[in-house]
PDB file of N, CA and C in Angstrom:
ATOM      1  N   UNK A   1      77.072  84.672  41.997  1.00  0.00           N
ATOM      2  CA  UNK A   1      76.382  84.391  43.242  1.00  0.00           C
ATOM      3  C   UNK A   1      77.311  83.694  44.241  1.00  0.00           C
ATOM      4  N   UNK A   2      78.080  82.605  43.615  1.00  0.00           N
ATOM      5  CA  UNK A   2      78.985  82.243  44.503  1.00  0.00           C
ATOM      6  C   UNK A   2      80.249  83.008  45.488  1.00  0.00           C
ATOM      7  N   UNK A   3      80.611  84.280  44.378  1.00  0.00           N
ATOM      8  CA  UNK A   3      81.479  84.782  44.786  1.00  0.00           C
ATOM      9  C   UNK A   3      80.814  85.956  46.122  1.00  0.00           C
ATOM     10  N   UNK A   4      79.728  85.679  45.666  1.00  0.00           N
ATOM     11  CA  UNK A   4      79.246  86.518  46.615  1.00  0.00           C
ATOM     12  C   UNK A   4      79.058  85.943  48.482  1.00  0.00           C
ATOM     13  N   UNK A   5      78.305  85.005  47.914  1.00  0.00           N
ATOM     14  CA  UNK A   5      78.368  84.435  49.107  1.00  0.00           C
ATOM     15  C   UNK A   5      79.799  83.838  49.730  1.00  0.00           C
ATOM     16  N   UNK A   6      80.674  83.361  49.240  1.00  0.00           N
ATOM     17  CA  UNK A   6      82.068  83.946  49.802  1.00  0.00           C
ATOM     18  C   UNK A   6      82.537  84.850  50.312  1.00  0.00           C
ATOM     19  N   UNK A   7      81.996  85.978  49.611  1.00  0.00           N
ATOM     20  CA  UNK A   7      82.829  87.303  50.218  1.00  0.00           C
ATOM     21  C   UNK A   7      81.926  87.391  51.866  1.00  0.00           C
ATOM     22  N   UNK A   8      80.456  87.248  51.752  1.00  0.00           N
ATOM     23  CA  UNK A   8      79.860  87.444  52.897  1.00  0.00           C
ATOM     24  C   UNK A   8      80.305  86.561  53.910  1.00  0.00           C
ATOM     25  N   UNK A   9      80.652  85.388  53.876  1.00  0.00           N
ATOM     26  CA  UNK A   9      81.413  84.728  54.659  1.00  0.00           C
ATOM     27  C   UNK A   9      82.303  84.887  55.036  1.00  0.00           C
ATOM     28  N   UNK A  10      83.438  85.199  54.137  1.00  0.00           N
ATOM     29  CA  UNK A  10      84.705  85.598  54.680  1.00  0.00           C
ATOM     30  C   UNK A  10      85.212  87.385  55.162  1.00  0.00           C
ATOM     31  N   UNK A  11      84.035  88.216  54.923  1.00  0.00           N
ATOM     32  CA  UNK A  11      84.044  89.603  55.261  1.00  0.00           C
ATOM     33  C   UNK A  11      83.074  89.738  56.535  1.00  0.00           C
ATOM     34  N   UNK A  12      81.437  89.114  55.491  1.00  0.00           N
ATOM     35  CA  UNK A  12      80.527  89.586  56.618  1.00  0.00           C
ATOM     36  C   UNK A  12      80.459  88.867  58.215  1.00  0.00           C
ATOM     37  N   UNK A  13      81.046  88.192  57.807  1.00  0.00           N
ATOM     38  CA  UNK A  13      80.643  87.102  59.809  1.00  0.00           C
ATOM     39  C   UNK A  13      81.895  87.803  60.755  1.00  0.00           C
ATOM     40  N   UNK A  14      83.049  88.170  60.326  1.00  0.00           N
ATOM     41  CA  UNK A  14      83.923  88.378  61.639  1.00  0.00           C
ATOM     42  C   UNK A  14      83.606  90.057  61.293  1.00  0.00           C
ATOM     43  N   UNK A  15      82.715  90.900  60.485  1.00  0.00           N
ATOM     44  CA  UNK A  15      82.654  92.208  60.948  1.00  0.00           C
ATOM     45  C   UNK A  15      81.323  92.277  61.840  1.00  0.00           C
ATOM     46  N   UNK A  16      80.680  91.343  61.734  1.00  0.00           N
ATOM     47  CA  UNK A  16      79.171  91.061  62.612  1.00  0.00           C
ATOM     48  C   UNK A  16      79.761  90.283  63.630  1.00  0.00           C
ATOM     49  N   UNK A  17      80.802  89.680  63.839  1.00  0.00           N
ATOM     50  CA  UNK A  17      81.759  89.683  64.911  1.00  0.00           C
ATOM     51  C   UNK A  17      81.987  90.798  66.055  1.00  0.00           C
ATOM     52  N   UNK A  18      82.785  91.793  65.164  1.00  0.00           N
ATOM     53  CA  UNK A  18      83.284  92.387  65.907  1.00  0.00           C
ATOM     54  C   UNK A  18      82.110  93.943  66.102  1.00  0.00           C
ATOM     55  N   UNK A  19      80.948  93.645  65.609  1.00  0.00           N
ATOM     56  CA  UNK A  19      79.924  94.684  66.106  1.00  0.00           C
ATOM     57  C   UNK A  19      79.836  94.181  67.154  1.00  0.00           C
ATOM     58  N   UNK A  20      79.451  93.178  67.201  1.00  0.00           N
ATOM     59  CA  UNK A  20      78.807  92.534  68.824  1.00  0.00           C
ATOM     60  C   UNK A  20      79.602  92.637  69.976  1.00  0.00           C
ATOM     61  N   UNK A  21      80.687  92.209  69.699  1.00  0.00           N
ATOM     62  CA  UNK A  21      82.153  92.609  70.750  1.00  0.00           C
ATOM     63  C   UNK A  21      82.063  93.857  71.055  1.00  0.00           C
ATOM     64  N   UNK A  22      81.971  94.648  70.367  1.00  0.00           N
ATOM     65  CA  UNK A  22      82.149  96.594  70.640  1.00  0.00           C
ATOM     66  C   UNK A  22      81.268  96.881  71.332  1.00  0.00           C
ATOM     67  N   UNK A  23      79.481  96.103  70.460  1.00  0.00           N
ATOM     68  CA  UNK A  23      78.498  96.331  71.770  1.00  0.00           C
ATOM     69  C   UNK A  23      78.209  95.745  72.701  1.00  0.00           C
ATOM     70  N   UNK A  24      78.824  94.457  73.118  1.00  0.00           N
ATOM     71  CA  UNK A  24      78.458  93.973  74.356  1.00  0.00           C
ATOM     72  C   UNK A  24      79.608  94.372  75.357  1.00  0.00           C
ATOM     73  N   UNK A  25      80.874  94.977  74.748  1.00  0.00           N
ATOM     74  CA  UNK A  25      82.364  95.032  75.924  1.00  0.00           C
ATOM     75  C   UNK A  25      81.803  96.739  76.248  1.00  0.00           C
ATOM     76  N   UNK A  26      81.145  97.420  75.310  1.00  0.00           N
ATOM     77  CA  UNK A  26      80.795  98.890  75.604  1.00  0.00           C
ATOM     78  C   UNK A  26      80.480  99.135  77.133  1.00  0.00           C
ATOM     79  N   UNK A  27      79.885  98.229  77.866  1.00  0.00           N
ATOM     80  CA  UNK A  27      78.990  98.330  79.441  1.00  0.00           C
ATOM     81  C   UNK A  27      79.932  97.606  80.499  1.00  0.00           C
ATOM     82  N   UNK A  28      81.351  97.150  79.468  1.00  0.00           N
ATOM     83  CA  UNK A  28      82.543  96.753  80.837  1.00  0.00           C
ATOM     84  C   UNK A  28      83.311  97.862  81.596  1.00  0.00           C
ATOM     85  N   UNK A  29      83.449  97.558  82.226  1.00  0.00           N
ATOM     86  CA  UNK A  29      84.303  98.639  83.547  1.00  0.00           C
ATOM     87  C   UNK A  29      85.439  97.836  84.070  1.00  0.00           C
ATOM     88  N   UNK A  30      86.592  98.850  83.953  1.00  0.00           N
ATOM     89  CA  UNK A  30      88.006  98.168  84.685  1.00  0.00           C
ATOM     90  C   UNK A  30      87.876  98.637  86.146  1.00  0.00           C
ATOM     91  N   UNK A  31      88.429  97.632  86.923  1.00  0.00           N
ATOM     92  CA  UNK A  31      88.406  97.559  88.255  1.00  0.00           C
ATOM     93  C   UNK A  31      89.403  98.896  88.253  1.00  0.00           C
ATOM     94  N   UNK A  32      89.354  99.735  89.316  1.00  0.00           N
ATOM     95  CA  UNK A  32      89.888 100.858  90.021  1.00  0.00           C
ATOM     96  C   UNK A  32      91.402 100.172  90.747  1.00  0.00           C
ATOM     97  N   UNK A  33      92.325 101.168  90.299  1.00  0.00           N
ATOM     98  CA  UNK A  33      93.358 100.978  90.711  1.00  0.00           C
ATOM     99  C   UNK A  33      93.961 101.316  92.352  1.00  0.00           C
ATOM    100  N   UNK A  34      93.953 100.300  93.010  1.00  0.00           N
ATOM    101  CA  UNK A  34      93.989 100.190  94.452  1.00  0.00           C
ATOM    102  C   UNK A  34      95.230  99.052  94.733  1.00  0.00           C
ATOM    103  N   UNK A  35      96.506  99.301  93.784  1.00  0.00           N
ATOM    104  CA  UNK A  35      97.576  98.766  94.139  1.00  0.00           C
ATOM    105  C   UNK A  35      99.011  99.281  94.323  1.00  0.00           C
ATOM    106  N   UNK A  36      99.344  99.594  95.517  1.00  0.00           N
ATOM    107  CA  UNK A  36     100.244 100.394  96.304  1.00  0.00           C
ATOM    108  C   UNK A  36     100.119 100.108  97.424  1.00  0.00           C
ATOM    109  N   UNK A  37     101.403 101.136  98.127  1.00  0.00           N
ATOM    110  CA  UNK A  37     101.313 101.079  99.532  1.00  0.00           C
ATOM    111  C   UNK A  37      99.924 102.058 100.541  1.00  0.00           C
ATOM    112  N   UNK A  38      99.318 101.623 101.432  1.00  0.00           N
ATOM    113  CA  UNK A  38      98.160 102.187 101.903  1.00  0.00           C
ATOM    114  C   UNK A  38      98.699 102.540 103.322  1.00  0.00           C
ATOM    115  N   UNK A  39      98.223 103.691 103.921  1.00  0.00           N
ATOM    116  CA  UNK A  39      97.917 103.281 105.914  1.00  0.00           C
ATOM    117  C   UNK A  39      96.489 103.674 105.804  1.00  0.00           C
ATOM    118  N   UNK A  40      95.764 102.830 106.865  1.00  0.00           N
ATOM    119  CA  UNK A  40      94.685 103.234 107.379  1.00  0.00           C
ATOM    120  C   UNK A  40      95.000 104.171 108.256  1.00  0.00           C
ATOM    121  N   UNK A  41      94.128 105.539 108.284  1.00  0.00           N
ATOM    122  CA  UNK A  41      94.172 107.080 109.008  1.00  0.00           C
ATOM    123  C   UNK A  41      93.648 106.514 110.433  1.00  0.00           C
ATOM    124  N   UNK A  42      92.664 105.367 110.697  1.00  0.00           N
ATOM    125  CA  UNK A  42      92.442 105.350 112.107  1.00  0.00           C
ATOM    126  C   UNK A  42      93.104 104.561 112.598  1.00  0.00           C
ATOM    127  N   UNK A  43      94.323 103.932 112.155  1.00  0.00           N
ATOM    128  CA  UNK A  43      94.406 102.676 113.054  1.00  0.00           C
ATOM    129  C   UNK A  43      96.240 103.026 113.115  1.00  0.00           C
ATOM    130  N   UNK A  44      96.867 103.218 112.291  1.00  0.00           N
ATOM    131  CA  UNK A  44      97.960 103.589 111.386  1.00  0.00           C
ATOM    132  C   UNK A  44      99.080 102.631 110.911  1.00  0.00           C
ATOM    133  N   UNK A  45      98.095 101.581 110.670  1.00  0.00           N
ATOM    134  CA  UNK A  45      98.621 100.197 110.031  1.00  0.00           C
ATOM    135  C   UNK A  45      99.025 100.755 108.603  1.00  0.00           C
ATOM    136  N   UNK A  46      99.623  99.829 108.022  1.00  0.00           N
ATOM    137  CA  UNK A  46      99.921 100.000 107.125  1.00  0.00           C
ATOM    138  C   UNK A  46      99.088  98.767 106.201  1.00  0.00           C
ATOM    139  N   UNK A  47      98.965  98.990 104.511  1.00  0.00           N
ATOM    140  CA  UNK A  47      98.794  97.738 103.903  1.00  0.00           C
ATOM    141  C   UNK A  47      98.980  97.718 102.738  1.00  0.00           C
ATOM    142  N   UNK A  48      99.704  96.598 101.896  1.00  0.00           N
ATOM    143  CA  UNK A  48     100.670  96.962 100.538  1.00  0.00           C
ATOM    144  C   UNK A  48      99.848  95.752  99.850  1.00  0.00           C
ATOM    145  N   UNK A  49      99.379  96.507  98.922  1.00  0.00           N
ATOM    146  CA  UNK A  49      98.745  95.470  98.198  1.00  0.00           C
ATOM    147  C   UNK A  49      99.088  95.527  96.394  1.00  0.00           C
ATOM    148  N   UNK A  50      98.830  94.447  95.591  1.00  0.00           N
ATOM    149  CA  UNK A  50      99.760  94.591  94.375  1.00  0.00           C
ATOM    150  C   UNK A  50      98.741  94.096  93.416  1.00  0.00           C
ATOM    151  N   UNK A  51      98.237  94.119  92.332  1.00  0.00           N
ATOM    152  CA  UNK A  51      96.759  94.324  91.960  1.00  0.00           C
ATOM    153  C   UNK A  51      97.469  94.081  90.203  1.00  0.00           C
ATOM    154  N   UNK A  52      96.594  92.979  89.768  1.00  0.00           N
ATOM    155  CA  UNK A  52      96.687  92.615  88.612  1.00  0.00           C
ATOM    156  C   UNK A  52      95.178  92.230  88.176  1.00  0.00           C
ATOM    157  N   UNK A  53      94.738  93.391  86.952  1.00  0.00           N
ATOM    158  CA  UNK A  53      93.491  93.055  86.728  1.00  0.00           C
ATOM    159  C   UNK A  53      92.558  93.313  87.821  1.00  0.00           C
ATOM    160  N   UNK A  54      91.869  92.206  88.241  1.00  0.00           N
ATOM    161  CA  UNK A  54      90.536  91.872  89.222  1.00  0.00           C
ATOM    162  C   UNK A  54      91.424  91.214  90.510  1.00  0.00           C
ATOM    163  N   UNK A  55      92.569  90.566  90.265  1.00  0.00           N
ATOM    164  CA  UNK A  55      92.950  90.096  91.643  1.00  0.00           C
ATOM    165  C   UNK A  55      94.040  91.383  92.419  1.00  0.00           C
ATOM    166  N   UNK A  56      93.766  90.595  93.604  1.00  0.00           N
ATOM    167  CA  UNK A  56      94.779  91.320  94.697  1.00  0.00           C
ATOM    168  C   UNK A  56      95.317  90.045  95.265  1.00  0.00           C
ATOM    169  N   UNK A  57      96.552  90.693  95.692  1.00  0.00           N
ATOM    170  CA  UNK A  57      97.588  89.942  96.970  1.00  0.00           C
ATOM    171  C   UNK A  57      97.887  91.140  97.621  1.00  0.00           C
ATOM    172  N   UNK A  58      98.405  90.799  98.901  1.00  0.00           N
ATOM    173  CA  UNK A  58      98.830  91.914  99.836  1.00  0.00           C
ATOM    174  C   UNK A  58      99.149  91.588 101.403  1.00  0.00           C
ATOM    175  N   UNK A  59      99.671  92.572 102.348  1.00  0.00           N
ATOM    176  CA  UNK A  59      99.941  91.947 103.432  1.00  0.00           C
ATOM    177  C   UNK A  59      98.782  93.478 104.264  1.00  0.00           C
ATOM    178  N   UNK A  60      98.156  92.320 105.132  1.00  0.00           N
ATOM    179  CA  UNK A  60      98.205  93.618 106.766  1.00  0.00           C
ATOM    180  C   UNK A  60      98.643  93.156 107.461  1.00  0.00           C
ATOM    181  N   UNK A  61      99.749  94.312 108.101  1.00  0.00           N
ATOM    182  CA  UNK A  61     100.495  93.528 109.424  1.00  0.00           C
ATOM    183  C   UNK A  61     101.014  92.294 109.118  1.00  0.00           C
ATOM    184  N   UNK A  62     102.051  92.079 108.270  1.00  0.00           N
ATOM    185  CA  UNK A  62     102.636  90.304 108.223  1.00  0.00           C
ATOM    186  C   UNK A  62     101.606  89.164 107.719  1.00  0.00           C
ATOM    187  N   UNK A  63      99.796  89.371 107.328  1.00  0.00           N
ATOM    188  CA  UNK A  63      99.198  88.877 107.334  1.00  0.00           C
ATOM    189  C   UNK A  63      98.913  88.764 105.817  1.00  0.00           C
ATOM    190  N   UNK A  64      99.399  87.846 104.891  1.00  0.00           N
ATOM    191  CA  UNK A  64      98.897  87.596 103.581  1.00  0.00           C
ATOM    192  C   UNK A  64      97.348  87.630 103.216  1.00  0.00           C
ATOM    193  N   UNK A  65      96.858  88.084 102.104  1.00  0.00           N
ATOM    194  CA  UNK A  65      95.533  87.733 101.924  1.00  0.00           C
ATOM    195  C   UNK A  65      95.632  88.015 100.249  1.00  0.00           C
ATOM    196  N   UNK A  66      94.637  87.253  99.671  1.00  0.00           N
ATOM    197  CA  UNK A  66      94.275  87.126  98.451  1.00  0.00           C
ATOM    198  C   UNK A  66      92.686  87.709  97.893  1.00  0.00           C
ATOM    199  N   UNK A  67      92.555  88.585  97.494  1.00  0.00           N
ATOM    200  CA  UNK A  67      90.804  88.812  97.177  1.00  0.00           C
ATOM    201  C   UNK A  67      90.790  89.341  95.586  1.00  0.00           C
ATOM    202  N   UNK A  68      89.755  89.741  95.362  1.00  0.00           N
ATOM    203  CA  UNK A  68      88.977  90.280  94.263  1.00  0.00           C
ATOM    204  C   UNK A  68      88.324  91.736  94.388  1.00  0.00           C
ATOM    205  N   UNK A  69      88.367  92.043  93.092  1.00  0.00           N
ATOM    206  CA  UNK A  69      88.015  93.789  92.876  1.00  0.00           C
ATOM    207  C   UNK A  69      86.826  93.763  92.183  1.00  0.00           C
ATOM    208  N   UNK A  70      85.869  93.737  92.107  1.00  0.00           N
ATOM    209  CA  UNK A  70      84.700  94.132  91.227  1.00  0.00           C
ATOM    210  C   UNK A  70      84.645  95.615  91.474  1.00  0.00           C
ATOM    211  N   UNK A  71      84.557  96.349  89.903  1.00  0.00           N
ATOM    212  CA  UNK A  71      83.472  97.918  89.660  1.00  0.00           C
ATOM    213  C   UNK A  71      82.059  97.777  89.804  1.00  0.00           C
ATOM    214  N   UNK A  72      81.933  98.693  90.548  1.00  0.00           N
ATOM    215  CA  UNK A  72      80.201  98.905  90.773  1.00  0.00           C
ATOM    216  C   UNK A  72      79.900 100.663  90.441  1.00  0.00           C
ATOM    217  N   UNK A  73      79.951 101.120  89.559  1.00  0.00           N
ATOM    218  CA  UNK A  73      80.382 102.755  89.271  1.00  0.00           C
ATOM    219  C   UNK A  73      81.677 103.324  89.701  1.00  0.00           C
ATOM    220  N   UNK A  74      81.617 103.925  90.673  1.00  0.00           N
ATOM    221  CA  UNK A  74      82.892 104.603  90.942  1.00  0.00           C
ATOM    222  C   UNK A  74      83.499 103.840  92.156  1.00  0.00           C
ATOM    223  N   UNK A  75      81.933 102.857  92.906  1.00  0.00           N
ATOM    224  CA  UNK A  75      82.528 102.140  94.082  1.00  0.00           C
ATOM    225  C   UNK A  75      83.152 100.747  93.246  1.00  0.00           C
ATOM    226  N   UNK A  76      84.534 100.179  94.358  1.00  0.00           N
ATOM    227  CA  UNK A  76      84.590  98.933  94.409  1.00  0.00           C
ATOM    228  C   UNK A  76      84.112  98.190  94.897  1.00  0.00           C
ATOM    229  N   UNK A  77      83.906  96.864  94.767  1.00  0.00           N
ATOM    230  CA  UNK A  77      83.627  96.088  95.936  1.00  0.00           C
ATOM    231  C   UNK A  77      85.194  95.106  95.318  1.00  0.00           C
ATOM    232  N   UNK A  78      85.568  94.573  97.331  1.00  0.00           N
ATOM    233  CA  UNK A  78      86.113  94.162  97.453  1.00  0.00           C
ATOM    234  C   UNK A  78      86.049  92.802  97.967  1.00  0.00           C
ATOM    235  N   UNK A  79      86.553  91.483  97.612  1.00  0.00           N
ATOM    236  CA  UNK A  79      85.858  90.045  98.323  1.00  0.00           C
ATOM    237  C   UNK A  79      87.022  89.286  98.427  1.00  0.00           C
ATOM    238  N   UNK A  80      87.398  89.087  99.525  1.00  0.00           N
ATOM    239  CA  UNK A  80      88.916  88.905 100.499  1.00  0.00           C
ATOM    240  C   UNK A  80      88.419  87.242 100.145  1.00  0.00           C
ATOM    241  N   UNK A  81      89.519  86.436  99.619  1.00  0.00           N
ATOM    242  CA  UNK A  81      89.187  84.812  99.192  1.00  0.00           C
ATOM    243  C   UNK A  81      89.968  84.056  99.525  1.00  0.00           C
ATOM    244  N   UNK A  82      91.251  84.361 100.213  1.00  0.00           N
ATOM    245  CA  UNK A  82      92.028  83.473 100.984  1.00  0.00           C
ATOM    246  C   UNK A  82      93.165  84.145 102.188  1.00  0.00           C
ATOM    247  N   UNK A  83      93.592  83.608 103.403  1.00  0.00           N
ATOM    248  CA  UNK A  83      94.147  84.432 104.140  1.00  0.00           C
ATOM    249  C   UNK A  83      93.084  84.819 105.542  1.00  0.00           C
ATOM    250  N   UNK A  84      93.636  85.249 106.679  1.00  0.00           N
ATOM    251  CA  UNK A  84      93.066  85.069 107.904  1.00  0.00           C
ATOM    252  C   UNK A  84      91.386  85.694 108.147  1.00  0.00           C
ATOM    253  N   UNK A  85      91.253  86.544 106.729  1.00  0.00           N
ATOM    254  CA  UNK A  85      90.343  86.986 106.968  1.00  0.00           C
ATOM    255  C   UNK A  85      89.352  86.691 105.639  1.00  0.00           C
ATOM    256  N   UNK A  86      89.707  86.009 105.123  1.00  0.00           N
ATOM    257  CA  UNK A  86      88.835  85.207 103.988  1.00  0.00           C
ATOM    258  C   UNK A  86      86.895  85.087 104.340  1.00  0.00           C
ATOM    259  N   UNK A  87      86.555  86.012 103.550  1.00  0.00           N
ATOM    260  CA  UNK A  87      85.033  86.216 103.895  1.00  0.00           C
ATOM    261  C   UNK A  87      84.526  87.584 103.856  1.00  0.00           C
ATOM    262  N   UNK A  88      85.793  88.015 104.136  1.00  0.00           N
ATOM    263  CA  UNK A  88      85.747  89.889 104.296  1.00  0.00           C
ATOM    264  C   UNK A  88      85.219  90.540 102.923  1.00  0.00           C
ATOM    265  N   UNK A  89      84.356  91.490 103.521  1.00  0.00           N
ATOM    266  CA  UNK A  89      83.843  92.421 101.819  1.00  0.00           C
ATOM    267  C   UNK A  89      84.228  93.732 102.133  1.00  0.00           C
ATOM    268  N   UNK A  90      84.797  94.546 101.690  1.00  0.00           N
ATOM    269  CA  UNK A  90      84.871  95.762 101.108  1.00  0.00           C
ATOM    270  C   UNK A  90      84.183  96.491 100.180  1.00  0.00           C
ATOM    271  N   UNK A  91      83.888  97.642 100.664  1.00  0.00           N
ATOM    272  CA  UNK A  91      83.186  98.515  99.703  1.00  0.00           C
ATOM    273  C   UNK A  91      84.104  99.681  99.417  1.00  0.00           C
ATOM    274  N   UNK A  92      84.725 100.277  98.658  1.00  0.00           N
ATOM    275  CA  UNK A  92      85.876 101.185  98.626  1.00  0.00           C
ATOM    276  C   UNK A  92      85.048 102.399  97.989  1.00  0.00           C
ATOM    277  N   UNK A  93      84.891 103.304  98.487  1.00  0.00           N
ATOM    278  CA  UNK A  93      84.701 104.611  98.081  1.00  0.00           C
ATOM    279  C   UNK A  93      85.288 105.821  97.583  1.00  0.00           C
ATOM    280  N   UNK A  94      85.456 106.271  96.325  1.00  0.00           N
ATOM    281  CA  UNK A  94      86.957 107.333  96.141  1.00  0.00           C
ATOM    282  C   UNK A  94      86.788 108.429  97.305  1.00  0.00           C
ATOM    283  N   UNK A  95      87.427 108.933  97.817  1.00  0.00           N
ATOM    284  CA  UNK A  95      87.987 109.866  98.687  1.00  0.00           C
ATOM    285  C   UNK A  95      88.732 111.087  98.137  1.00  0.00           C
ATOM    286  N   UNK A  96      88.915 111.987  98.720  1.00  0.00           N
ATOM    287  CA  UNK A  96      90.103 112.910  98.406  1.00  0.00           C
ATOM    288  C   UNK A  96      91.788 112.449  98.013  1.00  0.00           C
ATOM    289  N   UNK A  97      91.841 111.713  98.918  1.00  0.00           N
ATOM    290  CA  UNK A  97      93.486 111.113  98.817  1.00  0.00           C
ATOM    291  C   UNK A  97      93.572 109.526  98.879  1.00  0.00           C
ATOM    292  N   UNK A  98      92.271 109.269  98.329  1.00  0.00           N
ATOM    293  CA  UNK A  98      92.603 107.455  98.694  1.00  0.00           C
ATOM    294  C   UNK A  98      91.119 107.074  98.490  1.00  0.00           C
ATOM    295  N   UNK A  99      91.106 106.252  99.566  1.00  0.00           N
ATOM    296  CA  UNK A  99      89.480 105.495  99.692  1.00  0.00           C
ATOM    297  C   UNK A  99      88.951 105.464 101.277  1.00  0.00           C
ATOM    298  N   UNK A 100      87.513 105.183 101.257  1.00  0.00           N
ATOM    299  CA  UNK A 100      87.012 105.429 102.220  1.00  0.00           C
ATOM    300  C   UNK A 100      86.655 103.645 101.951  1.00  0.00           C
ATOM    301  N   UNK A 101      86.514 103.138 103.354  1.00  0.00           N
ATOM    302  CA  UNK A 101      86.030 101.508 102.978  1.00  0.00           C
ATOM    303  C   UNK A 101      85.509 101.357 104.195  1.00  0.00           C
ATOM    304  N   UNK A 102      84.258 100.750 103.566  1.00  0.00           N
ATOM    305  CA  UNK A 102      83.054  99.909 104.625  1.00  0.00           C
ATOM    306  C   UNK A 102      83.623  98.439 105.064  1.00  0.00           C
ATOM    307  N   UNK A 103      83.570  98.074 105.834  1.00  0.00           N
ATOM    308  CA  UNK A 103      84.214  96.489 105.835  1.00  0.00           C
ATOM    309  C   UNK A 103      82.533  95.309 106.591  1.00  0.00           C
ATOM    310  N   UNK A 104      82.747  94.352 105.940  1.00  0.00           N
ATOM    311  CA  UNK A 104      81.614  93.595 106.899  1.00  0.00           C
ATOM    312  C   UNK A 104      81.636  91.879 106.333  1.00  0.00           C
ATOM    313  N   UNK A 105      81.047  91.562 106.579  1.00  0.00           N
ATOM    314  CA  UNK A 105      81.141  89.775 106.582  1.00  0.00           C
ATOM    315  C   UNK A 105      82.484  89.287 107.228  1.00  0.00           C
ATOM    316  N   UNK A 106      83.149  89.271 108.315  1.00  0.00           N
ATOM    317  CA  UNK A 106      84.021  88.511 108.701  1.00  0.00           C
ATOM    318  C   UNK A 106      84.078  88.854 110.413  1.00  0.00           C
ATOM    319  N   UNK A 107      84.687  88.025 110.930  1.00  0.00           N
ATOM    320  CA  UNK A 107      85.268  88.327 112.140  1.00  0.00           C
ATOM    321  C   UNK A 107      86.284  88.723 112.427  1.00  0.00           C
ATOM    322  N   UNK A 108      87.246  88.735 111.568  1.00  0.00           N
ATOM    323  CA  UNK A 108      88.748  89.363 112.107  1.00  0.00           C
ATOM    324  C   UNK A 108      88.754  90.657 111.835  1.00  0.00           C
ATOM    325  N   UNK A 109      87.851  91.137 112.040  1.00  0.00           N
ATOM    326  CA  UNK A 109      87.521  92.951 112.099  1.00  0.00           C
ATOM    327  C   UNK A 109      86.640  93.057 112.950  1.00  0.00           C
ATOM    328  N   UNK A 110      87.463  94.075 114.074  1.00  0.00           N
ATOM    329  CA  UNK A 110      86.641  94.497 115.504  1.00  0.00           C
ATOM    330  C   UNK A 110      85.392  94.880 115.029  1.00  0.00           C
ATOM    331  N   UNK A 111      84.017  94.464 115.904  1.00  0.00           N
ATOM    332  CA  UNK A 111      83.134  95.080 115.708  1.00  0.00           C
ATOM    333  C   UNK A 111      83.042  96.414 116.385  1.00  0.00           C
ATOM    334  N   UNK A 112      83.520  97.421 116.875  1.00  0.00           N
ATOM    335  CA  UNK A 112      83.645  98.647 116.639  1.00  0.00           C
ATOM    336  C   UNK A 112      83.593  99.195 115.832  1.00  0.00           C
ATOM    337  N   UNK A 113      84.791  99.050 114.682  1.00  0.00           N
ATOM    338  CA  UNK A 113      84.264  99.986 113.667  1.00  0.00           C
ATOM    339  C   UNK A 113      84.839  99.252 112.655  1.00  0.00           C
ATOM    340  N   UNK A 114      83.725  99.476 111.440  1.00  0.00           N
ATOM    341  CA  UNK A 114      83.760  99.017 110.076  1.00  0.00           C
ATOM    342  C   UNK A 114      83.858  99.874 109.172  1.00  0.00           C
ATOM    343  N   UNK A 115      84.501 101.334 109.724  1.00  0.00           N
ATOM    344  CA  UNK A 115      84.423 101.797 108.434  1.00  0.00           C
ATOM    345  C   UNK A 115      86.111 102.869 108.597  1.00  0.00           C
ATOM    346  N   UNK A 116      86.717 102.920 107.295  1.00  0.00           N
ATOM    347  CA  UNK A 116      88.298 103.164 107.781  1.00  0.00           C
ATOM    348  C   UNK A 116      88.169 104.207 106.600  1.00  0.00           C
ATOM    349  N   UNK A 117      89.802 105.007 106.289  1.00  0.00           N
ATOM    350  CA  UNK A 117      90.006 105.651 105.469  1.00  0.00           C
ATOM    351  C   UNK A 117      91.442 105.111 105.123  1.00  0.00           C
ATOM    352  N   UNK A 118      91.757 104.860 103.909  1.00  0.00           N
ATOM    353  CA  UNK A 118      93.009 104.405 103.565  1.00  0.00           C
ATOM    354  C   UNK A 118      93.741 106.003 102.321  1.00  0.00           C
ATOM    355  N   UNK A 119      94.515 106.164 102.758  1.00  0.00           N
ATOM    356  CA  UNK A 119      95.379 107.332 102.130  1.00  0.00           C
ATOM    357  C   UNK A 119      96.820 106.556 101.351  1.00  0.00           C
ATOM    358  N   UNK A 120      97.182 106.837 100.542  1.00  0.00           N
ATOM    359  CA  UNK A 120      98.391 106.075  99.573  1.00  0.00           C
ATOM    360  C   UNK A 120      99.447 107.128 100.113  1.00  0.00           C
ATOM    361  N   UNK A 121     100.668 105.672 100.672  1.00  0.00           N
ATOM    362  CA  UNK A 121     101.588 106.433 100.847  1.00  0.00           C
ATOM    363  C   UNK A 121     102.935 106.881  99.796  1.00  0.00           C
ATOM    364  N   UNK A 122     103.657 107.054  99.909  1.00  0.00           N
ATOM    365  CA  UNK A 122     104.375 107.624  98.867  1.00  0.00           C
ATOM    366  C   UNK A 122     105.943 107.105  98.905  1.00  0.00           C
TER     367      UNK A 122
END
């Protein structure tokens, strides 16, 4: 009996471990890879951003900024957290050659238009 309950201890708890891990990581999603060089098609800025995991760094126009990538299915969302435009959300949409992105919560984006197409340059 003893040996038994040993073995269940030292077998059964880290394989009832690692069920739970398999089924609770099963419903994770890796953030979409959106680190390279970009131009926006309407504006013809450029923007280089470098993507580890969930964070970003990157420049527009000489302008540093720091944000975050969350998966939401196939969309990203994007949440700009330090840098001139800190507040900014992105919604990134796959596209043909890139992403399509909604922009909103900030002011350092004309209210004209909030919505861009970014193409990867090469």
């Amino acid at each position: 009996m003893r040996t038994l309950l040993t073995y269940l201890l030292m077998v059964g708890v880290p394989l009832g471990g690692l069920v739970l891990i398999l089924h609770y990581g099963a419903a994770l999603q890796a953030p979409g890879a959106v680190g390279g060089r970009w131009q926006v098609a309407e504006t013809g800025t450029e923007v280089v951003v470098e993507q580890s995991g969930q964070y970003l760094h990157g420049h527009i126009e000489g302008e540093a900024f720091q944000a975050r990538i969350e998966p939401r299915g196939s969309d990203q969302h994007v949440s700009v957290e330090r840098g001139r435009c800190a507040g900014l959300h992105a919604l990134l949409r796959p596209a043909q050659d890139g992403w399509t992105v909604e922009l909103s919560g900030s002011d350092c984006v004309s209210a004209e238009a909030t919505a861009y197409t970014l193409a990867r340059v090469e």
